[in-house]
C-alpha atoms as a PDB file:
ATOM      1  CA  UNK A   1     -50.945 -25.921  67.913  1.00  0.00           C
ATOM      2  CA  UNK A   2     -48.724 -23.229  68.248  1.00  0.00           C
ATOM      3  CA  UNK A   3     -44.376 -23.998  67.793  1.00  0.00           C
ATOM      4  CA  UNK A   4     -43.663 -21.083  70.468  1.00  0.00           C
ATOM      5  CA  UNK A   5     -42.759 -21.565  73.595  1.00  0.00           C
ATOM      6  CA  UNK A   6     -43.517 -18.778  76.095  1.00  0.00           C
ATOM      7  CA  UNK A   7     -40.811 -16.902  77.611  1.00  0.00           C
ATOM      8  CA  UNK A   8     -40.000 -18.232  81.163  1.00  0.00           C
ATOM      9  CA  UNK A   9     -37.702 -15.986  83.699  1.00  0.00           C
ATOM     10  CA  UNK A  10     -34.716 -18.244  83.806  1.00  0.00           C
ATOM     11  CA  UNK A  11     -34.621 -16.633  79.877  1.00  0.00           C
ATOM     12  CA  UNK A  12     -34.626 -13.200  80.301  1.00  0.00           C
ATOM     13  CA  UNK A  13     -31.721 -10.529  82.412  1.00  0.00           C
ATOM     14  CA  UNK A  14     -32.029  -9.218  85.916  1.00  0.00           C
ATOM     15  CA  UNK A  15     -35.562  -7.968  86.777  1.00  0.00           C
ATOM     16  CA  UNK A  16     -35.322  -4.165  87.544  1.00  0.00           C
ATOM     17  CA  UNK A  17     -34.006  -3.522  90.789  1.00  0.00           C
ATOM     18  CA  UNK A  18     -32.630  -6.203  91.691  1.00  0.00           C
ATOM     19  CA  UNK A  19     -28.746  -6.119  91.659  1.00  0.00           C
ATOM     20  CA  UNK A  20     -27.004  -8.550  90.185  1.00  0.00           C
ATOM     21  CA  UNK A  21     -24.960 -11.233  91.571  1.00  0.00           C
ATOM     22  CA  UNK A  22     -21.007 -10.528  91.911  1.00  0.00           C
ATOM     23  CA  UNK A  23     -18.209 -12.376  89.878  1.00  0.00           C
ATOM     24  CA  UNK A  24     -18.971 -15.434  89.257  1.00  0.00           C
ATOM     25  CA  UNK A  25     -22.911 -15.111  90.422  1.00  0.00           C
ATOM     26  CA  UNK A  26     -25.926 -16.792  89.096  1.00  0.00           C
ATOM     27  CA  UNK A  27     -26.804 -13.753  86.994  1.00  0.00           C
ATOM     28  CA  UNK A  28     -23.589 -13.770  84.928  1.00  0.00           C
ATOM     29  CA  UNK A  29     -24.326 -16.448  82.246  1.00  0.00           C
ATOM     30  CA  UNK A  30     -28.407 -16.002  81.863  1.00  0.00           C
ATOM     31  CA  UNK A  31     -28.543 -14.420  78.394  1.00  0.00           C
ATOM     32  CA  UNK A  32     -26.163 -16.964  77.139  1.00  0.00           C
ATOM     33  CA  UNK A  33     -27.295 -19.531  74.749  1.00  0.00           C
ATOM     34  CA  UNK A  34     -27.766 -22.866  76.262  1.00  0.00           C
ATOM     35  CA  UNK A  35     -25.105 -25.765  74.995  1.00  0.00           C
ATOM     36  CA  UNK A  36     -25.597 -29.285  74.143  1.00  0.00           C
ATOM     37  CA  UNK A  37     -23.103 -32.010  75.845  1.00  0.00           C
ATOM     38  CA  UNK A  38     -20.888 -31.790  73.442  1.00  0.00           C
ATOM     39  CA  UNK A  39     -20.286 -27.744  73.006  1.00  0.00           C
ATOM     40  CA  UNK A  40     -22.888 -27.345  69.900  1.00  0.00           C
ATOM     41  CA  UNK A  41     -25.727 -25.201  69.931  1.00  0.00           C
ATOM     42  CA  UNK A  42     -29.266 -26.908  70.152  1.00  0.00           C
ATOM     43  CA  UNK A  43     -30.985 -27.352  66.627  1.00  0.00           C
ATOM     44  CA  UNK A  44     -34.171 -24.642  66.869  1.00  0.00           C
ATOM     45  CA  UNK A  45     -37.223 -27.200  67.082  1.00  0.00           C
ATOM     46  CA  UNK A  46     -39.129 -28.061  63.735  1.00  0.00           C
ATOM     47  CA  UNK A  47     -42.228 -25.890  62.836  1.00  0.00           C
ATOM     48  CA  UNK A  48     -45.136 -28.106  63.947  1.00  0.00           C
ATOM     49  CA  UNK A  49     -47.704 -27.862  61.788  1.00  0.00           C
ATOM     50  CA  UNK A  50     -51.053 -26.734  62.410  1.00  0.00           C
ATOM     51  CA  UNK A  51     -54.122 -29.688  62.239  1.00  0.00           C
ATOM     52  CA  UNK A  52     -57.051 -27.621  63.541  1.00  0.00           C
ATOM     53  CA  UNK A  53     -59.455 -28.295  66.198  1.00  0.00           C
ATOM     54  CA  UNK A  54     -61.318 -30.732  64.857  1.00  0.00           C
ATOM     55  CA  UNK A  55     -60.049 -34.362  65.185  1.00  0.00           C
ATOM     56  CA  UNK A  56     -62.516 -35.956  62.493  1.00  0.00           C
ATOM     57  CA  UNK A  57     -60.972 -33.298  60.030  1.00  0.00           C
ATOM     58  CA  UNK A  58     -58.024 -35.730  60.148  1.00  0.00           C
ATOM     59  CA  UNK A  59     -55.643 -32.824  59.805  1.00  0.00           C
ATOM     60  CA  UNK A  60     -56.698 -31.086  57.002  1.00  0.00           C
ATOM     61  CA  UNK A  61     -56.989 -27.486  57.642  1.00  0.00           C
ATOM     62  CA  UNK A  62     -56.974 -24.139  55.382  1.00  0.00           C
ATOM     63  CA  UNK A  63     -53.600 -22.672  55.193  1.00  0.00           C
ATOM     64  CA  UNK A  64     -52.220 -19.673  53.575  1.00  0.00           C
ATOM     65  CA  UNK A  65     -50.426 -20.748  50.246  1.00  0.00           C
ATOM     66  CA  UNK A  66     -47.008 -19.439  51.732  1.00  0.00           C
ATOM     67  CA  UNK A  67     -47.016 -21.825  54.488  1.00  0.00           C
ATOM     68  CA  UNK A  68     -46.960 -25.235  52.429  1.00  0.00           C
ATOM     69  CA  UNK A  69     -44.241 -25.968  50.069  1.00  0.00           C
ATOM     70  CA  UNK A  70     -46.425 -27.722  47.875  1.00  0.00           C
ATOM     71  CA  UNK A  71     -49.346 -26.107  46.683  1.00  0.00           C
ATOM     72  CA  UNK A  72     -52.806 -26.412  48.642  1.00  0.00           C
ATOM     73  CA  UNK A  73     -55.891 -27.716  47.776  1.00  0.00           C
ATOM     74  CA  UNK A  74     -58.969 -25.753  48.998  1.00  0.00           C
ATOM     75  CA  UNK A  75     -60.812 -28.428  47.224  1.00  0.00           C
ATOM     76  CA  UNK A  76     -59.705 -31.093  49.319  1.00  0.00           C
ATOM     77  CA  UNK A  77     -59.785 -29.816  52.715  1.00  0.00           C
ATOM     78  CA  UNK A  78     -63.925 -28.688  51.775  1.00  0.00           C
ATOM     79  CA  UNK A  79     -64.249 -32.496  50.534  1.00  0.00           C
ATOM     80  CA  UNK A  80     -63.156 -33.271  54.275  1.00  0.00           C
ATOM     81  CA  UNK A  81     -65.750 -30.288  55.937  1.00  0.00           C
ATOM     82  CA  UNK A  82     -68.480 -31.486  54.110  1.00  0.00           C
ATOM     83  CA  UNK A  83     -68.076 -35.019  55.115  1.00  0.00           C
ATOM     84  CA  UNK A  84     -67.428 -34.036  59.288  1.00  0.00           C
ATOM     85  CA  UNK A  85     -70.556 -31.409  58.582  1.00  0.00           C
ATOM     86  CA  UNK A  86     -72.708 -34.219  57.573  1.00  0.00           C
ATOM     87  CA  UNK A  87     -72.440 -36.507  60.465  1.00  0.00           C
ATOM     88  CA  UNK A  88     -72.516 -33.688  62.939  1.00  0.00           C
ATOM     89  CA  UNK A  89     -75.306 -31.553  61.155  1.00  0.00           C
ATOM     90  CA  UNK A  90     -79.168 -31.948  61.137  1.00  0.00           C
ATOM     91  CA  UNK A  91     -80.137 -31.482  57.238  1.00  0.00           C
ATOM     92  CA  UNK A  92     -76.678 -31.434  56.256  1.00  0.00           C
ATOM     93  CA  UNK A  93     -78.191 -31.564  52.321  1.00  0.00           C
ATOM     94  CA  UNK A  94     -79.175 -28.160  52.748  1.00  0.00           C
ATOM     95  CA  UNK A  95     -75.637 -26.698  52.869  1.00  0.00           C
ATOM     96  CA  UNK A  96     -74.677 -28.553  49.655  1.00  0.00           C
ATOM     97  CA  UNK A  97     -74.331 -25.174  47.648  1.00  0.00           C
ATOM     98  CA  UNK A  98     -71.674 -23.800  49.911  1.00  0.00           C
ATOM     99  CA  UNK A  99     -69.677 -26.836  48.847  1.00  0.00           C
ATOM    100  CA  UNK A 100     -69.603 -26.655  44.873  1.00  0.00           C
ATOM    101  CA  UNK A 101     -67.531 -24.912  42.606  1.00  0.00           C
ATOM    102  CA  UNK A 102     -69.242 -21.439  42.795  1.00  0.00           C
ATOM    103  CA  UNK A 103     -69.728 -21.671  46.891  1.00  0.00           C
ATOM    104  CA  UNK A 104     -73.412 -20.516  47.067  1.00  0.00           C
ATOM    105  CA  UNK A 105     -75.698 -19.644  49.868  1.00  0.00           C
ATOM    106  CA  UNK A 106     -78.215 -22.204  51.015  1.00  0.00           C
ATOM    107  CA  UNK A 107     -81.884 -21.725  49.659  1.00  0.00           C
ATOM    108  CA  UNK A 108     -84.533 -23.442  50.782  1.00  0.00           C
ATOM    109  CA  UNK A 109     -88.162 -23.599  49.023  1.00  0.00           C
ATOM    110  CA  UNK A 110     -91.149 -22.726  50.755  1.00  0.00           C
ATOM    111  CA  UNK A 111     -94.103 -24.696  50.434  1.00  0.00           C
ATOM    112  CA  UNK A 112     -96.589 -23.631  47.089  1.00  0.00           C
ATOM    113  CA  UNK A 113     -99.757 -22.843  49.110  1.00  0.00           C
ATOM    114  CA  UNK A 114    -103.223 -23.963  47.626  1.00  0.00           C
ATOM    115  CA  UNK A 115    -105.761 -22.345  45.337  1.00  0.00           C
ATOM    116  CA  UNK A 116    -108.192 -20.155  47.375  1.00  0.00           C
ATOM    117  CA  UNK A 117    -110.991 -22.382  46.509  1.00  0.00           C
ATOM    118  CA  UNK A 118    -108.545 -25.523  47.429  1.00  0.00           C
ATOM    119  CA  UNK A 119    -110.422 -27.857  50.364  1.00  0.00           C
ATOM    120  CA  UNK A 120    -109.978 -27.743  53.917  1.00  0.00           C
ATOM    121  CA  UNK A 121    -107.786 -30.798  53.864  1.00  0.00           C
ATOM    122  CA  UNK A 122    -105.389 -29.072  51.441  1.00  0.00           C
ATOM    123  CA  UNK A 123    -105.329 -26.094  53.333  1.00  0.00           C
ATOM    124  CA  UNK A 124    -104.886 -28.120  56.355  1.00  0.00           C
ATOM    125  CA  UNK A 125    -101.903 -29.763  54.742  1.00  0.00           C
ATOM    126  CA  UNK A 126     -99.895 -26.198  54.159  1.00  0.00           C
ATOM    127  CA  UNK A 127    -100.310 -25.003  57.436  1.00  0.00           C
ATOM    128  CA  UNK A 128     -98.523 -28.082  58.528  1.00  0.00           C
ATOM    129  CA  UNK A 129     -96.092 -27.919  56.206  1.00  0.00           C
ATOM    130  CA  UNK A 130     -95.390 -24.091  56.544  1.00  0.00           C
ATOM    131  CA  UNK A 131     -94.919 -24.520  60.408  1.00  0.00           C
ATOM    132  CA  UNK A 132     -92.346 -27.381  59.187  1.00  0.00           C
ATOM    133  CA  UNK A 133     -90.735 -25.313  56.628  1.00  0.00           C
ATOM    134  CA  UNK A 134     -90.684 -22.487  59.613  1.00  0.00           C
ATOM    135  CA  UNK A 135     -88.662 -24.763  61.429  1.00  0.00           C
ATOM    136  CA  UNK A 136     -86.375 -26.172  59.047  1.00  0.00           C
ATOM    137  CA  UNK A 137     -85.147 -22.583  58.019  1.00  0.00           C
ATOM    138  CA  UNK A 138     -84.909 -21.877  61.543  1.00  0.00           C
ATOM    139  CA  UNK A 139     -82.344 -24.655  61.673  1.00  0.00           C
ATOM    140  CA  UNK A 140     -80.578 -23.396  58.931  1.00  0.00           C
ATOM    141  CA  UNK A 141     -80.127 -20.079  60.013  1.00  0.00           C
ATOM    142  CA  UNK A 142     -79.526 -20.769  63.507  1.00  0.00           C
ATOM    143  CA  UNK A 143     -77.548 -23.795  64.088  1.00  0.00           C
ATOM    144  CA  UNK A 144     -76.555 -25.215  60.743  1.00  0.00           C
ATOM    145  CA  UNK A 145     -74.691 -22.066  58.858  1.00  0.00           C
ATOM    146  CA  UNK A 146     -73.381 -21.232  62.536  1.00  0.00           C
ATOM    147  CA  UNK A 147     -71.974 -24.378  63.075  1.00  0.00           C
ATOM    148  CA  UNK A 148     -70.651 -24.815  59.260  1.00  0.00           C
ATOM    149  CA  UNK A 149     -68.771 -20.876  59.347  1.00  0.00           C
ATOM    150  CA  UNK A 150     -67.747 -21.942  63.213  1.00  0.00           C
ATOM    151  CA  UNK A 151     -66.071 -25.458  62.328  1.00  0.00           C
ATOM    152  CA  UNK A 152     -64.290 -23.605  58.823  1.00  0.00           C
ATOM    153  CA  UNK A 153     -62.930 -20.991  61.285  1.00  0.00           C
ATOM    154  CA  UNK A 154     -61.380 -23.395  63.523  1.00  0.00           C
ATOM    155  CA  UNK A 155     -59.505 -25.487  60.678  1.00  0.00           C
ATOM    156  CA  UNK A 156     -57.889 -22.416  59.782  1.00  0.00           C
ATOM    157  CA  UNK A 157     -54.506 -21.763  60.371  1.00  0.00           C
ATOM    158  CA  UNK A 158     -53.445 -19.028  62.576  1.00  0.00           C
ATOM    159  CA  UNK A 159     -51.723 -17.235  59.708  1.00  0.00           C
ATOM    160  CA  UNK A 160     -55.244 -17.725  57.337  1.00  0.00           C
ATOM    161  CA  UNK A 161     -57.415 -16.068  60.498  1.00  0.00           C
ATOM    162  CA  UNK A 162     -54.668 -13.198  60.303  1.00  0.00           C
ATOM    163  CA  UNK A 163     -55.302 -12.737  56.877  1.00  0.00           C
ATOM    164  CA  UNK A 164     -59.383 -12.910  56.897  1.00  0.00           C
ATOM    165  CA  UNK A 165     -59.461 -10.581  59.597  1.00  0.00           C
ATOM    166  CA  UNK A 166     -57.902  -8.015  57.749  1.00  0.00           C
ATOM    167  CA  UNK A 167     -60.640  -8.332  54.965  1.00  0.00           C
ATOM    168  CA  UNK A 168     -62.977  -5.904  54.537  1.00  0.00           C
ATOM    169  CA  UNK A 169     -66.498  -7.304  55.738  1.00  0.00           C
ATOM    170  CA  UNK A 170     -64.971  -9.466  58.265  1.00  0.00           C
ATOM    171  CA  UNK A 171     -66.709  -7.908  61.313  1.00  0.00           C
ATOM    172  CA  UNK A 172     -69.660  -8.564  59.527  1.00  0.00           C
ATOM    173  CA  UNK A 173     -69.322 -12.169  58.518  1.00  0.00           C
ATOM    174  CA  UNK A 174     -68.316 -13.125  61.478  1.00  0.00           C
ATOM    175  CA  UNK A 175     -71.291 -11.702  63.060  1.00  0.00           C
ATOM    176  CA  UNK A 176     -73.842 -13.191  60.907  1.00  0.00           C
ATOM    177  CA  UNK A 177     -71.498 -16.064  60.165  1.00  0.00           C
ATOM    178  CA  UNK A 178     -71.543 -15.834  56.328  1.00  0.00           C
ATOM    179  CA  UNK A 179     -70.653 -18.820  54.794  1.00  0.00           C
ATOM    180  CA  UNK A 180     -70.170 -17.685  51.300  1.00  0.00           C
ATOM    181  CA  UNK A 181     -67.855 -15.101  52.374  1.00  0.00           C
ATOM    182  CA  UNK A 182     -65.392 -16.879  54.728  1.00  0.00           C
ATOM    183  CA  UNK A 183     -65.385 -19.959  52.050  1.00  0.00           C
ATOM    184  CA  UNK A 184     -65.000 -17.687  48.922  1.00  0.00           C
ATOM    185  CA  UNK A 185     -61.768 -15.565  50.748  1.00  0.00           C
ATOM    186  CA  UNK A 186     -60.181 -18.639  52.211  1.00  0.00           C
ATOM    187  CA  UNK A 187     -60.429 -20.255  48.488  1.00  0.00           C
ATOM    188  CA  UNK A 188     -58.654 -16.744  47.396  1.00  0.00           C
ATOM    189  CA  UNK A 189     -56.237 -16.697  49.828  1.00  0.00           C
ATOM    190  CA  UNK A 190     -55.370 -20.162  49.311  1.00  0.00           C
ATOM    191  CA  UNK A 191     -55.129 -20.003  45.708  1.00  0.00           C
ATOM    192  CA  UNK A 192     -53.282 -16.779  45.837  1.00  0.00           C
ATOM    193  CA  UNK A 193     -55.993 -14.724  44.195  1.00  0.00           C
ATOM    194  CA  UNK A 194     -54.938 -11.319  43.628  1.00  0.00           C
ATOM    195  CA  UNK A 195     -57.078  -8.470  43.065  1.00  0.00           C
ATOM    196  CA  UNK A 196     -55.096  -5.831  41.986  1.00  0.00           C
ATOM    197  CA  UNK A 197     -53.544  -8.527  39.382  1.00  0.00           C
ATOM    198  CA  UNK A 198     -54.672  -8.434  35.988  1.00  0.00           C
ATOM    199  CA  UNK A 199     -57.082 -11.575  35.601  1.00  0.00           C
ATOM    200  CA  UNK A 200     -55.680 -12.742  32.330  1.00  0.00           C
ATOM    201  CA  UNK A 201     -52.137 -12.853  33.693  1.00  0.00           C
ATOM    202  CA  UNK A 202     -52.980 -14.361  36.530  1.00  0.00           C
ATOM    203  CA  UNK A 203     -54.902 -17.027  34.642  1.00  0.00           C
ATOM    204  CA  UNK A 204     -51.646 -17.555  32.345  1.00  0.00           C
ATOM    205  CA  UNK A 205     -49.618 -17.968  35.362  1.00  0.00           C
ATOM    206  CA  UNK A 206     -52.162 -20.356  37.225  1.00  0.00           C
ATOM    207  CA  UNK A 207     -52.105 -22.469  33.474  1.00  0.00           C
ATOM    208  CA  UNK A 208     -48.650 -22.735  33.482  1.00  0.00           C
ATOM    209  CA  UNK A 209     -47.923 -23.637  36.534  1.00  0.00           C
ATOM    210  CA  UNK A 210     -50.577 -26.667  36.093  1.00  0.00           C
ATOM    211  CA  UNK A 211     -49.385 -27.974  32.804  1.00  0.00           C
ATOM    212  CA  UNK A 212     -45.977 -28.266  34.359  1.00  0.00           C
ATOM    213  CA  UNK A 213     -46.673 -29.556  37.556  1.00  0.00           C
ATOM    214  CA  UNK A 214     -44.652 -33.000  38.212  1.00  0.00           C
ATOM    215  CA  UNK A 215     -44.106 -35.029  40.734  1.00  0.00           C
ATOM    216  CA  UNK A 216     -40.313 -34.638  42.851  1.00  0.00           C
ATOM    217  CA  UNK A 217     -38.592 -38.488  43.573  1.00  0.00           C
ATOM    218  CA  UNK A 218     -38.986 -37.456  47.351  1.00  0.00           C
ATOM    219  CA  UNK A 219     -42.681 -36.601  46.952  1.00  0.00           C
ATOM    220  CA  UNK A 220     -45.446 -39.068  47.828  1.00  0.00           C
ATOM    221  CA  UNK A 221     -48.314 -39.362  45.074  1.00  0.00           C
ATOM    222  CA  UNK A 222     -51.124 -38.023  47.511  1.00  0.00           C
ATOM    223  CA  UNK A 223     -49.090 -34.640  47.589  1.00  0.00           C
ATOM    224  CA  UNK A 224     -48.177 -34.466  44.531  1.00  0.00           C
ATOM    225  CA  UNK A 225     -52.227 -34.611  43.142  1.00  0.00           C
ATOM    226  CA  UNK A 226     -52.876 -32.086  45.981  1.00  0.00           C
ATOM    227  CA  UNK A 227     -50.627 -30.215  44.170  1.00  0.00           C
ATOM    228  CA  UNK A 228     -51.462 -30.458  40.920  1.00  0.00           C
ATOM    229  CA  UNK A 229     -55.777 -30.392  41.846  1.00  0.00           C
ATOM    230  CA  UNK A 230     -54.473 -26.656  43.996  1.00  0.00           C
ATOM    231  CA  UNK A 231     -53.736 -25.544  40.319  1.00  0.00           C
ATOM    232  CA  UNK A 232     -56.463 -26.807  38.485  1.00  0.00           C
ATOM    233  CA  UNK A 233     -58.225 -24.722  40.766  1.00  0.00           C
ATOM    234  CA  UNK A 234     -56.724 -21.781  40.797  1.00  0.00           C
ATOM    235  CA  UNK A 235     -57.550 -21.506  36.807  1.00  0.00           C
ATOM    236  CA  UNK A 236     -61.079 -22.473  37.516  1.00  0.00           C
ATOM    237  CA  UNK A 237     -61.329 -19.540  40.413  1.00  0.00           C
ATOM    238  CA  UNK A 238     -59.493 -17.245  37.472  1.00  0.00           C
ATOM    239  CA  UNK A 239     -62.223 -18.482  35.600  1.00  0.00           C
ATOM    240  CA  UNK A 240     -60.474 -20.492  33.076  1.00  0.00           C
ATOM    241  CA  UNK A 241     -61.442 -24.087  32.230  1.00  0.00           C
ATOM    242  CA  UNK A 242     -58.516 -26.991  32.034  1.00  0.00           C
ATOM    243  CA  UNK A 243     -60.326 -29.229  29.565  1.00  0.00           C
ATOM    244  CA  UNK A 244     -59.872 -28.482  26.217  1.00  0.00           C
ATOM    245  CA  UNK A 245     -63.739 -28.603  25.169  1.00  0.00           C
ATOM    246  CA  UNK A 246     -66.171 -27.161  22.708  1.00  0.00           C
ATOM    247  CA  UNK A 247     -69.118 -26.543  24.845  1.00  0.00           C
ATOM    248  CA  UNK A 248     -71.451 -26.147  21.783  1.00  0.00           C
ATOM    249  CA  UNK A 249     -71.452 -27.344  18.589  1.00  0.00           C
ATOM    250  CA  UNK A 250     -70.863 -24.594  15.697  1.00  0.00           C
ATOM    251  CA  UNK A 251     -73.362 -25.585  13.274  1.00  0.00           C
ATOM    252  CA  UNK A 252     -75.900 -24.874  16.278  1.00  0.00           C
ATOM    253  CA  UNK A 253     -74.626 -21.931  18.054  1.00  0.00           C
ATOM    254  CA  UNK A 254     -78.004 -21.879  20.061  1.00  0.00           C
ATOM    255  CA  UNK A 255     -77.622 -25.052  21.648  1.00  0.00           C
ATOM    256  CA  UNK A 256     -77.544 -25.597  25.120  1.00  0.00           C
ATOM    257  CA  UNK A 257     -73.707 -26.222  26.447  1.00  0.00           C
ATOM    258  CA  UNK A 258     -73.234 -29.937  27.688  1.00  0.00           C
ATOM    259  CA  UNK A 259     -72.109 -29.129  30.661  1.00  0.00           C
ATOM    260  CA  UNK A 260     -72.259 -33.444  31.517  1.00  0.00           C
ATOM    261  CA  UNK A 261     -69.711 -33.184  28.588  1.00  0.00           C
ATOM    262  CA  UNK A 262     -67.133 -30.605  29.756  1.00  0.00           C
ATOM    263  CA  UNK A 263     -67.622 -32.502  33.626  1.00  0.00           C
ATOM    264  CA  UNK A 264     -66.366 -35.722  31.998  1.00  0.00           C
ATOM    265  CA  UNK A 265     -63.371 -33.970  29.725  1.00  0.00           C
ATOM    266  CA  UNK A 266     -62.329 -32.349  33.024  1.00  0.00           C
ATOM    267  CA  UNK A 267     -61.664 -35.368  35.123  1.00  0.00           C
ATOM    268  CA  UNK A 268     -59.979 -36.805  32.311  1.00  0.00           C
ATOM    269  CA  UNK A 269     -57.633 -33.666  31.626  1.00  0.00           C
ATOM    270  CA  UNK A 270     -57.088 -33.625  35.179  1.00  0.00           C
ATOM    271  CA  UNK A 271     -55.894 -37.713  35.445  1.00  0.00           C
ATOM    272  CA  UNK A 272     -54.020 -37.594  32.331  1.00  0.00           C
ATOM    273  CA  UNK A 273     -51.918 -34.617  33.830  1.00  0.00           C
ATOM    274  CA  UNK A 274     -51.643 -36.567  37.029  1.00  0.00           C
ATOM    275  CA  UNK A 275     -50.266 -39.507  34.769  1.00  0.00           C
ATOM    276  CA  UNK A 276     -47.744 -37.235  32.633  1.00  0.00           C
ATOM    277  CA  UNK A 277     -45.879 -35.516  35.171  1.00  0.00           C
ATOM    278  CA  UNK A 278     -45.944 -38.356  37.701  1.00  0.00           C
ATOM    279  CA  UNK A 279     -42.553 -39.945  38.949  1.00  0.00           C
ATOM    280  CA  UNK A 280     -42.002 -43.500  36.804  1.00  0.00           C
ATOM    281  CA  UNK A 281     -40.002 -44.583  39.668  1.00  0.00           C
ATOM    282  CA  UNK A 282     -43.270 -44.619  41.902  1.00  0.00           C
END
């Protein structure tokens, strides 16, 4: 929903051509601003803000990190796409990749087929399941990643599509409607990803702002953890962790990183910040 208001002709001068009215005419007083009762200007009307097309997304949309005050959460507003893309999507499961932390292309596994010496009724049972497997891709490719790139475009903001479209690649990925690219640049754009920044400065930045995030007396609490999860995940995109947690341990240095463990210290970093830095008063 756009704020403007289109230009009617009672705004703008004398077409060209037409003369305008004597002293005192109608003409005289157009291009002056408009008055309210009593002799003030009228206030300019409030920025409405932008909720998407889709009603079920219950007005979360991707926005460009300039246009909130408070800090947005890509993480959020996906939460709320995966949840309107599983009612409204056949085998909604298979787009589950696009949705974690490293925003992955769906892949789905073909059926093994038999040993060449395997009976008839095994080699019966792969054709059938290769013509299903032929048809589930088919759905993947055709309806499900179309619909998926198609609903993530229209919860974006008219300022985000500005900004995607001037991406390299985004003729292409809006022609094959590639997932993992739109999702990946919105997250950057969001998160204020830059580039041409230097990725250990940016990751300082991103760590500071996190650690002292707190919560303003006229802010409600669901903003302020929007604000504070935005961060978290900007140093996660920088590729920074904000749990302070030894992944192996150093008298086995060939171990295999509990990743369970780091999962678990995460969530609690993340509420004890939340509890820290929140108001008292609230």
């Amino acid at each position: 929903m756009s704020s403007e208001t289109k230009p009617t002709a009672e705004q703008g001068g004398a077409p060209t051509g037409t003369p305008s009215a004597g002293r005192g005419g109608r003409n005289r007083n157009r291009n002056r601003g408009q008055k309210t009762g009593d002799g003030a200007p009228p206030k300019p009307k409030a920025r409405v803000p932008h909720e998407g097309e889709i009603a079920e997304m219950n007005g979360y949309v991707f926005e460009t990190a300039e246009e909130r005050q408070t800090r947005p959460s890509f993480g959020r507003t996906m939460e709320e796409l995966q949840g309107y893309a599983r009612s409204t999507i056949t085998y909604a499961e298979d787009l589950a990749p696009l949705f974690g932390e490293t925003i992955e292309a769906p892949r789905l596994k073909p059926p093994d087929p038999p040993a060449a010496d395997a009976p008839k009724y095994l080699q019966d049972q792969y054709e059938y399941q290769w013509k299903r497997y032929g048809k589930h891709y088919d759905q993947l490719e055709d309806v499900s990643l179309p619909t998926l790139f198609n609903a993530g475009w229209k919860q974006c903001t008219p300022a985000m599509k500005v900004r995607l479209k001037a991406l390299d690649g985004y003729r292409t990925a809006s022609q094959t409607t590639d997932c993992v690219w739109l999702f990946t640049n919105i997250r950057s754009i969001m998160l204020q990803f830059d580039a041409t920044k230097k990725i250990g400065l940016s990751l300082l930045d991103a760590r500071f702002n996190f650690l002292n995030c707190s919560q303003h007396a006229s802010e409600s609490v669901e903003s302020y953890v929007e604000n504070l999860r935005g961060w978290a995940e900007a140093i996660e995109c920088y590729g920074g962790h904000i749990a302070e947690y030894i992944f192996c341990d150093r008298d086995y240095p060939d171990a295999v990183p509990d990743l369970d463990g780091y999962n678990r210290a995460r969530e609690e970093t993340l509420a004890l910040a939340i509890i820290r830095n929140a108001d008292a008063a609230k």
